[in-house]
N, C-alpha and C. Protein backbone atom coordinates (compact mmCIF):
# COMPACT_ATOMS: atom_id res chain seq x y z
N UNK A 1 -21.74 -40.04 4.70
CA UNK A 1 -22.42 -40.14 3.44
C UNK A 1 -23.44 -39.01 3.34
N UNK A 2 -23.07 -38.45 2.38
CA UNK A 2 -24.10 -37.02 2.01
C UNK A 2 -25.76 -37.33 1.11
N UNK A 3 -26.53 -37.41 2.05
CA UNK A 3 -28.17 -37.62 1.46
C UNK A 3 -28.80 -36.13 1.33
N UNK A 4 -29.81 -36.47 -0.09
CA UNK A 4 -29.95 -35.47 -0.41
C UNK A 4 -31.86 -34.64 0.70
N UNK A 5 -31.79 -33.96 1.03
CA UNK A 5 -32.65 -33.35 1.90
C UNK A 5 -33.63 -32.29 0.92
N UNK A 6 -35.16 -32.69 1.03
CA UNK A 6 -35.99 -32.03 0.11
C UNK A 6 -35.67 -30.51 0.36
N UNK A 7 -35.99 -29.57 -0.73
CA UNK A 7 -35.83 -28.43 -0.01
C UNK A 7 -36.55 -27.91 1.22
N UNK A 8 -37.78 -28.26 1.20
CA UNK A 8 -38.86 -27.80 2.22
C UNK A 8 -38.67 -28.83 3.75
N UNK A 9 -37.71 -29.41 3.84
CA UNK A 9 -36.92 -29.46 4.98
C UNK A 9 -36.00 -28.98 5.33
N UNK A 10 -35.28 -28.72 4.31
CA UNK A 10 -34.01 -27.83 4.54
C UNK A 10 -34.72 -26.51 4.98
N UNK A 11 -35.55 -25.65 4.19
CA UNK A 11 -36.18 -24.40 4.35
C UNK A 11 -36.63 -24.50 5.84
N UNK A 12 -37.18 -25.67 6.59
CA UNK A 12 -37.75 -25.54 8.09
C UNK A 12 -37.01 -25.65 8.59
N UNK A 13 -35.50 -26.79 8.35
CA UNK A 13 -34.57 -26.85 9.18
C UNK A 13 -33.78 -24.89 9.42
N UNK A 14 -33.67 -24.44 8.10
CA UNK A 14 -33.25 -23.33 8.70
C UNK A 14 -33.75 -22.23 9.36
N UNK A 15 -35.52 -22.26 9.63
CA UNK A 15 -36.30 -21.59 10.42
C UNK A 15 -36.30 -22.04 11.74
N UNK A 16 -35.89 -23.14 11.84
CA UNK A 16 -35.63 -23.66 13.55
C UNK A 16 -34.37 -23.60 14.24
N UNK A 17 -33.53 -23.41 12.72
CA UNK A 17 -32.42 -22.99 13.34
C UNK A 17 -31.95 -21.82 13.22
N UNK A 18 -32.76 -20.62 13.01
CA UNK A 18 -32.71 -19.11 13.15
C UNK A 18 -33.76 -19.47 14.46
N UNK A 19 -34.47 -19.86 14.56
CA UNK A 19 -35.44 -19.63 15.48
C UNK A 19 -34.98 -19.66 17.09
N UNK A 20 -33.72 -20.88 17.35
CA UNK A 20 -33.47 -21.47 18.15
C UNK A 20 -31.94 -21.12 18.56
N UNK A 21 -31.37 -20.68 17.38
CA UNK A 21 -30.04 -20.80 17.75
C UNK A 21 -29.21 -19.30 17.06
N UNK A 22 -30.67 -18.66 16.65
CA UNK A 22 -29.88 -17.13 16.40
C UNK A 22 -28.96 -16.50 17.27
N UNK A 23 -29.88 -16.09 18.02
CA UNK A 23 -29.63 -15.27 19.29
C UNK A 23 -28.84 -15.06 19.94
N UNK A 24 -28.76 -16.67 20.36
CA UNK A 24 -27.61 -17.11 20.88
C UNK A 24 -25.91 -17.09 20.40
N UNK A 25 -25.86 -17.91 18.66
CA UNK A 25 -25.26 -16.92 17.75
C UNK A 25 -24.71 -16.14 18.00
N UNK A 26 -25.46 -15.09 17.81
CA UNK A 26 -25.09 -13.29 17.17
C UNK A 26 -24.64 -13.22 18.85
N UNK A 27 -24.55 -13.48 19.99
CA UNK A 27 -23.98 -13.12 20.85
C UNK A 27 -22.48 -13.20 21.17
N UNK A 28 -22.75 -14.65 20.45
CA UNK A 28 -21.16 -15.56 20.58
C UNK A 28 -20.20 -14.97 19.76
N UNK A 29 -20.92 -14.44 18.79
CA UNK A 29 -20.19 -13.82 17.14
C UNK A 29 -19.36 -12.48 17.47
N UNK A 30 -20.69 -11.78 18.51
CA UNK A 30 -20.39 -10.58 18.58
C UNK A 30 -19.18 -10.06 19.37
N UNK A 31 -18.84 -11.20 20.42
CA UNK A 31 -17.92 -11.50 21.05
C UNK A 31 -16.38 -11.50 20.36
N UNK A 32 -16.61 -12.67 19.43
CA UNK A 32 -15.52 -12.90 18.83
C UNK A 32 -15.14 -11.91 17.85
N UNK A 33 -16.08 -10.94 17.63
CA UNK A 33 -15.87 -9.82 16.44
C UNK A 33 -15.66 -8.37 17.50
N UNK A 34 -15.03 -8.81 18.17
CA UNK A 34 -15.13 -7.46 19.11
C UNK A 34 -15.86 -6.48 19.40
N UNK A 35 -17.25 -6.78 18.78
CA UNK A 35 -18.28 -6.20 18.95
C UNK A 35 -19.07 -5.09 17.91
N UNK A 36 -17.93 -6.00 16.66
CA UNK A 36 -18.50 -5.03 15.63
C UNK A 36 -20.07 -6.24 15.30
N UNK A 37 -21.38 -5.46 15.12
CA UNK A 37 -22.46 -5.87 15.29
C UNK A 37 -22.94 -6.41 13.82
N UNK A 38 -22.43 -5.43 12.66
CA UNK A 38 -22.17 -5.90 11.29
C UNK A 38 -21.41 -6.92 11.18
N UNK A 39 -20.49 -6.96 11.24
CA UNK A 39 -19.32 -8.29 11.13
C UNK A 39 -19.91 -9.65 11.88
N UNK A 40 -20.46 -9.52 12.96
CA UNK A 40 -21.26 -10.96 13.69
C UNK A 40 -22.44 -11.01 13.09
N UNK A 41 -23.39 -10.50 11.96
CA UNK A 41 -24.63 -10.66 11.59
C UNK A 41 -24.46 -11.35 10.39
N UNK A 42 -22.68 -10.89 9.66
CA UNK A 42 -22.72 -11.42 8.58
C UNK A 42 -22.39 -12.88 8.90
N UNK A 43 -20.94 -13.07 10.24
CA UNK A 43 -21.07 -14.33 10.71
C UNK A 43 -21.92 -15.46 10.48
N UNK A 44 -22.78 -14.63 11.57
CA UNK A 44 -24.37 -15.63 12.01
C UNK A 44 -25.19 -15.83 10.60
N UNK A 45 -25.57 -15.02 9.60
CA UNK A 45 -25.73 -15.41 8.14
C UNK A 45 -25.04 -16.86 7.33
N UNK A 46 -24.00 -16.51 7.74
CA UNK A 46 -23.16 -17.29 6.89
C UNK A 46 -23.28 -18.44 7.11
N UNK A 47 -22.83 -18.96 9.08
CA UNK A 47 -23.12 -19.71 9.61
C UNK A 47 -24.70 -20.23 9.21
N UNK A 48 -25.68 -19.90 9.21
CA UNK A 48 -26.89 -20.41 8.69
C UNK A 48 -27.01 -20.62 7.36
N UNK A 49 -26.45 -20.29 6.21
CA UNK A 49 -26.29 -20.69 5.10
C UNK A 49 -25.56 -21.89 5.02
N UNK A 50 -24.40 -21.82 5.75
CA UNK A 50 -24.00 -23.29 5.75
C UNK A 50 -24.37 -24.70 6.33
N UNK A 51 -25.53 -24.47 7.28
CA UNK A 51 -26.27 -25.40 7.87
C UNK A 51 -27.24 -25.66 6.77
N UNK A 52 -27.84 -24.72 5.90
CA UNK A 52 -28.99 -25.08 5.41
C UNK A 52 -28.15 -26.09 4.54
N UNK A 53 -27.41 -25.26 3.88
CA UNK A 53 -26.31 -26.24 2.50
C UNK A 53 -25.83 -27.78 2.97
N UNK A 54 -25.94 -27.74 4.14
CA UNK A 54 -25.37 -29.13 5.14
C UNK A 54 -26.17 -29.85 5.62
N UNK A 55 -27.94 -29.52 5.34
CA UNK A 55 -28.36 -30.17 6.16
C UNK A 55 -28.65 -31.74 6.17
N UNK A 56 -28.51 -32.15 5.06
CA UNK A 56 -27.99 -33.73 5.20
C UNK A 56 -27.04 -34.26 6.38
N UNK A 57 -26.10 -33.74 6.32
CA UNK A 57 -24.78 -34.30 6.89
C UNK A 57 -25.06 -33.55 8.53
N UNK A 58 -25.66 -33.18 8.69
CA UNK A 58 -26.09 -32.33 10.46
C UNK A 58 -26.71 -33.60 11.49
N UNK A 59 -25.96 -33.43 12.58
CA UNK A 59 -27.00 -34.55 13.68
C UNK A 59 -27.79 -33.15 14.46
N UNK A 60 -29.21 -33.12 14.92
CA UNK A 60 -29.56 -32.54 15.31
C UNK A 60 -29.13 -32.11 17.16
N UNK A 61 -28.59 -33.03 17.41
CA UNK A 61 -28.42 -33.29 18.48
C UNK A 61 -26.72 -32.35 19.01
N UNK A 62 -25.80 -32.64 17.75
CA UNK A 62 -25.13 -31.67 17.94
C UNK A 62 -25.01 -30.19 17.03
N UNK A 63 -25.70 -30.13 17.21
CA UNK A 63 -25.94 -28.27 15.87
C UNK A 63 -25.66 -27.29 16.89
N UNK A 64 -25.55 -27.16 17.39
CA UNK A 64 -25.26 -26.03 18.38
C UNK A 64 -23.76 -25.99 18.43
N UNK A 65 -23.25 -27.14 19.20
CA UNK A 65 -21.05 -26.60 19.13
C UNK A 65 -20.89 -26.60 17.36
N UNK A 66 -21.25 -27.17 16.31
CA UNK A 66 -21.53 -27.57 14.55
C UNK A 66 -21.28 -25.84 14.63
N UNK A 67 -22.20 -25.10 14.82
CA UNK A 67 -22.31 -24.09 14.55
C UNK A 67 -21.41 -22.98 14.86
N UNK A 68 -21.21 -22.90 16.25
CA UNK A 68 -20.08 -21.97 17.01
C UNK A 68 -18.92 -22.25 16.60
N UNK A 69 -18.46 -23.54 16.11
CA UNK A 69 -17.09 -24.00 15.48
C UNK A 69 -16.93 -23.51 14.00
N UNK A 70 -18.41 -23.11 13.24
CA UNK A 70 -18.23 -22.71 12.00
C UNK A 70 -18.10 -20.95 12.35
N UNK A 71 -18.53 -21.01 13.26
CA UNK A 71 -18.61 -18.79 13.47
C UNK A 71 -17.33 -19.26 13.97
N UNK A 72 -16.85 -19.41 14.29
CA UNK A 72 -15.54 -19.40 14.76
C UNK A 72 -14.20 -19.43 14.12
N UNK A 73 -14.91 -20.67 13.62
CA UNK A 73 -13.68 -20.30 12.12
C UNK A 73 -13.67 -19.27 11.09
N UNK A 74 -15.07 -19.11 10.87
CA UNK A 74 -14.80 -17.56 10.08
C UNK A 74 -14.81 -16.65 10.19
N UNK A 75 -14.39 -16.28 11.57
CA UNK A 75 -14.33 -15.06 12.30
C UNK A 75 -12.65 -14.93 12.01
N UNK A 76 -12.23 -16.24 12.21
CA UNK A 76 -11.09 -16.48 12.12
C UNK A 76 -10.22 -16.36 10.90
N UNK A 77 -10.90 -16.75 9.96
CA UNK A 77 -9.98 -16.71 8.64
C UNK A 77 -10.81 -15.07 8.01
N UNK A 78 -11.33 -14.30 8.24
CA UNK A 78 -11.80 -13.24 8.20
C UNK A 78 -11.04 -12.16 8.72
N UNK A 79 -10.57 -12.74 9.99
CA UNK A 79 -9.19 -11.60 10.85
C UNK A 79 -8.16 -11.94 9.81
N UNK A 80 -7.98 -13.23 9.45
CA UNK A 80 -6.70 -13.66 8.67
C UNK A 80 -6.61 -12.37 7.74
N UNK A 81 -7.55 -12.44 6.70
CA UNK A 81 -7.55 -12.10 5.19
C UNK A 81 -7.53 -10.67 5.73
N UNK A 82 -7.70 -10.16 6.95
CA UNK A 82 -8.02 -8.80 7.05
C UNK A 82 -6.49 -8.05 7.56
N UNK A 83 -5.98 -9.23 7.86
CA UNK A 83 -4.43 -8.84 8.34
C UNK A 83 -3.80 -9.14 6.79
N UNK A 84 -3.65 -9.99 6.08
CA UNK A 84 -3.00 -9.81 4.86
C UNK A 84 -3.16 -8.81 3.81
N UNK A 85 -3.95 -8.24 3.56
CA UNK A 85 -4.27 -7.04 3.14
C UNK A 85 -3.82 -5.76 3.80
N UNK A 86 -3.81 -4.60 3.36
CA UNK A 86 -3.13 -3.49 3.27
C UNK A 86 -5.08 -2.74 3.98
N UNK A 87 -4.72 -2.15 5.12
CA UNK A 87 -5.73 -1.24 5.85
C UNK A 87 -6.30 -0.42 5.24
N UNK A 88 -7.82 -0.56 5.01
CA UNK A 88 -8.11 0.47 4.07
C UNK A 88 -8.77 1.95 4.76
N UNK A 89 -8.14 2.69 4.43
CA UNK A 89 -8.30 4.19 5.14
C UNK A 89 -9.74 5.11 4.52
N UNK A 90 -10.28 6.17 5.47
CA UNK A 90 -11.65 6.89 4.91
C UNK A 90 -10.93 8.09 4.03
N UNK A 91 -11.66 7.96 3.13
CA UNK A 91 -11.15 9.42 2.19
C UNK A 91 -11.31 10.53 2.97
N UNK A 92 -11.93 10.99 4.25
CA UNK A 92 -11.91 12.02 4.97
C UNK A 92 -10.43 11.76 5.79
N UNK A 93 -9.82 10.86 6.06
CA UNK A 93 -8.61 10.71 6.62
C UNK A 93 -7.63 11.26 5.74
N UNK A 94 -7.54 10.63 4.43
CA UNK A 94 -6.42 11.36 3.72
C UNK A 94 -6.74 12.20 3.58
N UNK A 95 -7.97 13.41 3.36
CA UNK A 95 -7.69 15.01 3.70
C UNK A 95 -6.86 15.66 4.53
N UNK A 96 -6.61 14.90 5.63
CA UNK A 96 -5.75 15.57 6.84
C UNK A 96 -4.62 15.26 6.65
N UNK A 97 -4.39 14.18 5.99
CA UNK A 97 -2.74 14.11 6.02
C UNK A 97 -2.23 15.17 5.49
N UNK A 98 -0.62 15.39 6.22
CA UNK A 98 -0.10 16.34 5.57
C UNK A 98 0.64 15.83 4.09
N UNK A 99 0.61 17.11 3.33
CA UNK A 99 1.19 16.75 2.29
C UNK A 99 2.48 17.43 2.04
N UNK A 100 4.01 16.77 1.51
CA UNK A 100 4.90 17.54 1.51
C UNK A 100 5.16 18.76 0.60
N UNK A 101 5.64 19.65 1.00
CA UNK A 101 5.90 21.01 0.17
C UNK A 101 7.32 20.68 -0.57
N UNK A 102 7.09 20.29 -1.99
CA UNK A 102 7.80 19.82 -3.09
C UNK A 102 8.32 21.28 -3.60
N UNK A 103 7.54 22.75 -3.59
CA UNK A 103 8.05 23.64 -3.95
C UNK A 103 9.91 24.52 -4.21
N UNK A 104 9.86 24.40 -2.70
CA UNK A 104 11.44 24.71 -2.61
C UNK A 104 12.63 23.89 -3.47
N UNK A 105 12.28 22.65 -3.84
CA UNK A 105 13.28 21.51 -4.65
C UNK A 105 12.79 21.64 -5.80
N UNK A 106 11.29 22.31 -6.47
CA UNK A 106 11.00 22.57 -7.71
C UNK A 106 11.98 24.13 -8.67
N UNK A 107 11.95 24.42 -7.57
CA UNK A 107 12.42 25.84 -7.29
C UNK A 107 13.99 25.90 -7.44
N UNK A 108 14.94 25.01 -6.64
CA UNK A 108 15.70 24.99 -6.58
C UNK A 108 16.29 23.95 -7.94
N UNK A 109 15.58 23.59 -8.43
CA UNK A 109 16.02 23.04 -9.59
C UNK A 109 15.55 23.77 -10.84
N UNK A 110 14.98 24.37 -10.93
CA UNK A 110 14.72 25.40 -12.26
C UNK A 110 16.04 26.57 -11.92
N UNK A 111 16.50 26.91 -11.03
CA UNK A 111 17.56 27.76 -10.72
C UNK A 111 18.63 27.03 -11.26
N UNK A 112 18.77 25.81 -10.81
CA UNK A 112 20.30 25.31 -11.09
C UNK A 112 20.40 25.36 -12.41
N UNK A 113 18.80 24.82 -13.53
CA UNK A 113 18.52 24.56 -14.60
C UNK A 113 19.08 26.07 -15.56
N UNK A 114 18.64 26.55 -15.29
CA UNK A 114 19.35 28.34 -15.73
C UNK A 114 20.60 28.64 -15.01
N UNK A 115 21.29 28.48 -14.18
CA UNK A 115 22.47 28.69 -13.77
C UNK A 115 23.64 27.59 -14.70
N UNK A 116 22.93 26.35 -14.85
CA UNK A 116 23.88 25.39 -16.32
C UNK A 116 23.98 26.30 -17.39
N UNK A 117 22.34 26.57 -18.07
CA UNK A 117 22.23 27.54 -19.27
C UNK A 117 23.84 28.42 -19.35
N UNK A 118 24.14 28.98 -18.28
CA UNK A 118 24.94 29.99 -18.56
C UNK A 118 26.16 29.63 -18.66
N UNK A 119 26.20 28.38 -18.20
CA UNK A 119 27.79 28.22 -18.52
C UNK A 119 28.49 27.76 -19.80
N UNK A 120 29.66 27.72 -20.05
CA UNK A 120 30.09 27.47 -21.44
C UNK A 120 29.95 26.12 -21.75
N UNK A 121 29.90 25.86 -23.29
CA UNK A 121 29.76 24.60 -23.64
C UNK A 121 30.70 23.78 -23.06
N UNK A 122 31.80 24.03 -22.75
CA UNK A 122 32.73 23.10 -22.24
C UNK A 122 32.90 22.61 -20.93
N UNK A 123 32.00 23.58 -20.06
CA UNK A 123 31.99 23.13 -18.96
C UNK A 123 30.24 22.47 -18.62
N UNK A 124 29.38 23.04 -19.39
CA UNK A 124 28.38 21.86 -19.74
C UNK A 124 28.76 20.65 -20.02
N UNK A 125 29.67 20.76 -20.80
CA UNK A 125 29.87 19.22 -21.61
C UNK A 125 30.45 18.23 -20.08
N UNK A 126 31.27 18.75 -19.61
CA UNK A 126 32.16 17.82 -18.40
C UNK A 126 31.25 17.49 -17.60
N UNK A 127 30.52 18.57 -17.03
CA UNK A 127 29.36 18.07 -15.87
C UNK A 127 28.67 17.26 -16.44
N UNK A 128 28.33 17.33 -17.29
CA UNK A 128 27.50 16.15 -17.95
C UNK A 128 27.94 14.95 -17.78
N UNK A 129 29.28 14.74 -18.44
CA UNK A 129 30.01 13.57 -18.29
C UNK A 129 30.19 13.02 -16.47
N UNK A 130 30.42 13.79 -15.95
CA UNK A 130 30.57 13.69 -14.68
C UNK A 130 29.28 13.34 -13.82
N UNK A 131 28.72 14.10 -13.65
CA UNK A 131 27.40 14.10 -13.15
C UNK A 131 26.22 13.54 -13.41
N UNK A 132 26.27 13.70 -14.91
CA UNK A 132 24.63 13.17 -15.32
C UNK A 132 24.97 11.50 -16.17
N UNK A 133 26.53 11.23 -16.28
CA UNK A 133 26.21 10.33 -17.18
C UNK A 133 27.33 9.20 -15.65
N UNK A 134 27.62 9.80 -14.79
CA UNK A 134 28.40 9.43 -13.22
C UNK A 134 29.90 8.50 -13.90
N UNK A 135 30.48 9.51 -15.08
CA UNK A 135 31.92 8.81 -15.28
C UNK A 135 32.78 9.29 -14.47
N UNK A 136 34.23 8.64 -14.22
CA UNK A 136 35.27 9.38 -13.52
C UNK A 136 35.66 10.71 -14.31
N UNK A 137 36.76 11.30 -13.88
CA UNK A 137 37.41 12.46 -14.77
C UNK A 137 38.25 11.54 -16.18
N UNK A 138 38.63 10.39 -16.00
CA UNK A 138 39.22 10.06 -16.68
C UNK A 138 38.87 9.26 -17.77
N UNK A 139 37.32 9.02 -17.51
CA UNK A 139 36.80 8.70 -18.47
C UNK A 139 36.04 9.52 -19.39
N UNK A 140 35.51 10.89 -18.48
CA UNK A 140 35.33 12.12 -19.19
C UNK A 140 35.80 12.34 -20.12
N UNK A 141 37.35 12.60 -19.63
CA UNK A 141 38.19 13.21 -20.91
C UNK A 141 38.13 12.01 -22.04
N UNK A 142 38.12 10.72 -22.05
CA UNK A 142 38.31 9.95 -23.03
C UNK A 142 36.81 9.66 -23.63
N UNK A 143 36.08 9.99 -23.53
CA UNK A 143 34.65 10.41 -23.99
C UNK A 143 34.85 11.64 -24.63
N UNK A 144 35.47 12.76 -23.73
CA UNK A 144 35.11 14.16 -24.56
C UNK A 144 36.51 14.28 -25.25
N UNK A 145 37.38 13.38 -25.58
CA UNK A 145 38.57 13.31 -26.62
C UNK A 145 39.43 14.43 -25.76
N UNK A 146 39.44 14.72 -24.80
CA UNK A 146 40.96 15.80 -24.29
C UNK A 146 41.45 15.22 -23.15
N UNK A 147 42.66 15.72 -22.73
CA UNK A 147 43.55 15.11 -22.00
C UNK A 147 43.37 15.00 -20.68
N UNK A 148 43.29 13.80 -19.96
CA UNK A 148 43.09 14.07 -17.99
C UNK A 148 43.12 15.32 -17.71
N UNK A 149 44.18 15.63 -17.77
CA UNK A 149 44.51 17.37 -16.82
C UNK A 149 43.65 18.12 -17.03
N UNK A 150 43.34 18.19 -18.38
CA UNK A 150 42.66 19.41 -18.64
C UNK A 150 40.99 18.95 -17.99
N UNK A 151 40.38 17.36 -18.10
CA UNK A 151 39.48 17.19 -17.65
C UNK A 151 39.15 17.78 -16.21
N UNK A 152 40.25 17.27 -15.28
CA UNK A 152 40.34 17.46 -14.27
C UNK A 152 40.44 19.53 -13.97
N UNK A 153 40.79 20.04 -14.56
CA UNK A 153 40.99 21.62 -14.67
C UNK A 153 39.51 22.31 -15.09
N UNK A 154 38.97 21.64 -16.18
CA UNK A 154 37.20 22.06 -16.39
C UNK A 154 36.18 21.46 -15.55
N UNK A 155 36.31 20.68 -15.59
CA UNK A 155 35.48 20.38 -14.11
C UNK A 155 35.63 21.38 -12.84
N UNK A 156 36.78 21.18 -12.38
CA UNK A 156 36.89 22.50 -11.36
C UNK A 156 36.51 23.44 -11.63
N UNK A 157 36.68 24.65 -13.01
CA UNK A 157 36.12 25.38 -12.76
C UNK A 157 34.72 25.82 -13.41
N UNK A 158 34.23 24.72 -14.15
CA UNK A 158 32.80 24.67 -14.17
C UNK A 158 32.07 24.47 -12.84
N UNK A 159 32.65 23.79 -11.94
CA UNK A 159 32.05 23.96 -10.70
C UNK A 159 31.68 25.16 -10.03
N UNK A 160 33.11 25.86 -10.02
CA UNK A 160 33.09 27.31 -9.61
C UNK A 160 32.61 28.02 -10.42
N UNK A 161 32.03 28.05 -11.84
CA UNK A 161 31.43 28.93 -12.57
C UNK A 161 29.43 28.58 -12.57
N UNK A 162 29.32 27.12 -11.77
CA UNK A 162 28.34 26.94 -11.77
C UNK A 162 28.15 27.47 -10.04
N UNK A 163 28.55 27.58 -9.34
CA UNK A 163 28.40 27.99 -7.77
C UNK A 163 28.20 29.24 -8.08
N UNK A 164 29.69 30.11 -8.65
CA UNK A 164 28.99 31.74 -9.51
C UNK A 164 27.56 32.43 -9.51
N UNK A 165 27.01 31.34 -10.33
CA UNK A 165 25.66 31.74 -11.35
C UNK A 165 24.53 31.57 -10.31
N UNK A 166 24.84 30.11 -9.20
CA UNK A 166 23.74 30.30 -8.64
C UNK A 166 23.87 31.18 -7.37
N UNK A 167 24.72 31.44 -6.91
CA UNK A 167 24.89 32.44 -5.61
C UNK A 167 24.32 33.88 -6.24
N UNK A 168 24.67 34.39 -8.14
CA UNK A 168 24.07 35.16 -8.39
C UNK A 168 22.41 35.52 -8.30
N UNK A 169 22.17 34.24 -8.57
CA UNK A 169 20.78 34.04 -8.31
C UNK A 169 20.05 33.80 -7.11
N UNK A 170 21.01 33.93 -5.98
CA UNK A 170 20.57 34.28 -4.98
C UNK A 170 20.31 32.62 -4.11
N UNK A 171 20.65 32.06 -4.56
CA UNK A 171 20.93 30.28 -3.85
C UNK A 171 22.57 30.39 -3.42
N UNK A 172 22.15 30.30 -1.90
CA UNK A 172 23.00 30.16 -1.09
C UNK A 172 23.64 29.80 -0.52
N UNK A 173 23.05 28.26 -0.50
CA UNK A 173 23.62 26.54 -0.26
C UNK A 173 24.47 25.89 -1.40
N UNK A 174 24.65 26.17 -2.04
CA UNK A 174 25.33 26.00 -3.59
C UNK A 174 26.72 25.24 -3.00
């Protein structure tokens, strides 16, 4: 049963119990926080906020394990929330990362982009069908209204007229 505790007991209860059971605390905390000294102060805070908020329901007699069982647990669900979350990195860290050189594929695609330019409408038109819109040859031709064979015949040598243009241009992997 929760009784209500004047404040100005609560206020001494929590000066006797910083007084008495800090120390001791922030040792136990610091432990369980691997020794980060911030992370056990906020502990040991917390832990004393919740005694004061509790102090109705506290036997004096056991406040001491009361306490280490509350740093304990929120040391605990603190690692939790710190593992479910995504690691947060120093903005001086991502300076060093490397960053990839996108150039050569920027490069190599403004080439191909002008090496299409040059080819005839008809063999634009097939690659298109082929490539950019991923039909068979045979659906090509029945999209671009002409006959298999011939689909199959512009394609080929739009290929070879597009390999042409870029070997002219000096792309070599083509």
């Amino acid at each position: 049963m929760h009784t209500e505790v004047p404040h100005s007991v609560a206020d001494n209860l929590l000066g006797v119990l910083f007084t008495d059971h800090a120390d001791a605390l922030l040792a136990y905390t610091s432990r369980l926080t691997w020794g980060d000294r911030a992370w056990a102060e906020d502990v040991v805070q917390e832990v004393l906020l919740r005694a004061w908020q509790n102090a109705g329901r506290l036997d004096p007699e056991g406040i001491r394990p009361w306490l280490y069982t509350v740093a304990k647990r929120l040391v605990i669900d603190t690692h939790r929330k710190r593992l479910s979350r995504p690691r947060e990195v120093s903005p001086a860290l991502t300076d060093q990362l490397p960053v990839p050189d996108r150039t050569e594929g920027v490069l190599l695609a403004e080439l191909i982009r002008q090496a299409f330019r040059l080819l005839s409408a008809e063999h634009r038109e097939i690659l298109i069908e082929l490539y950019f819109h991923g039909r068979t040859t045979n659906q090509a031709a029945l999209s671009l209204g002409i006959p298999p064979g011939t689909a199959r015949s512009r394609s080929y040598y739009a290929i070879s007229a597009l390999r042409a243009a870029l070997i002219h241009q000096g792309v070599t992997a083509a």
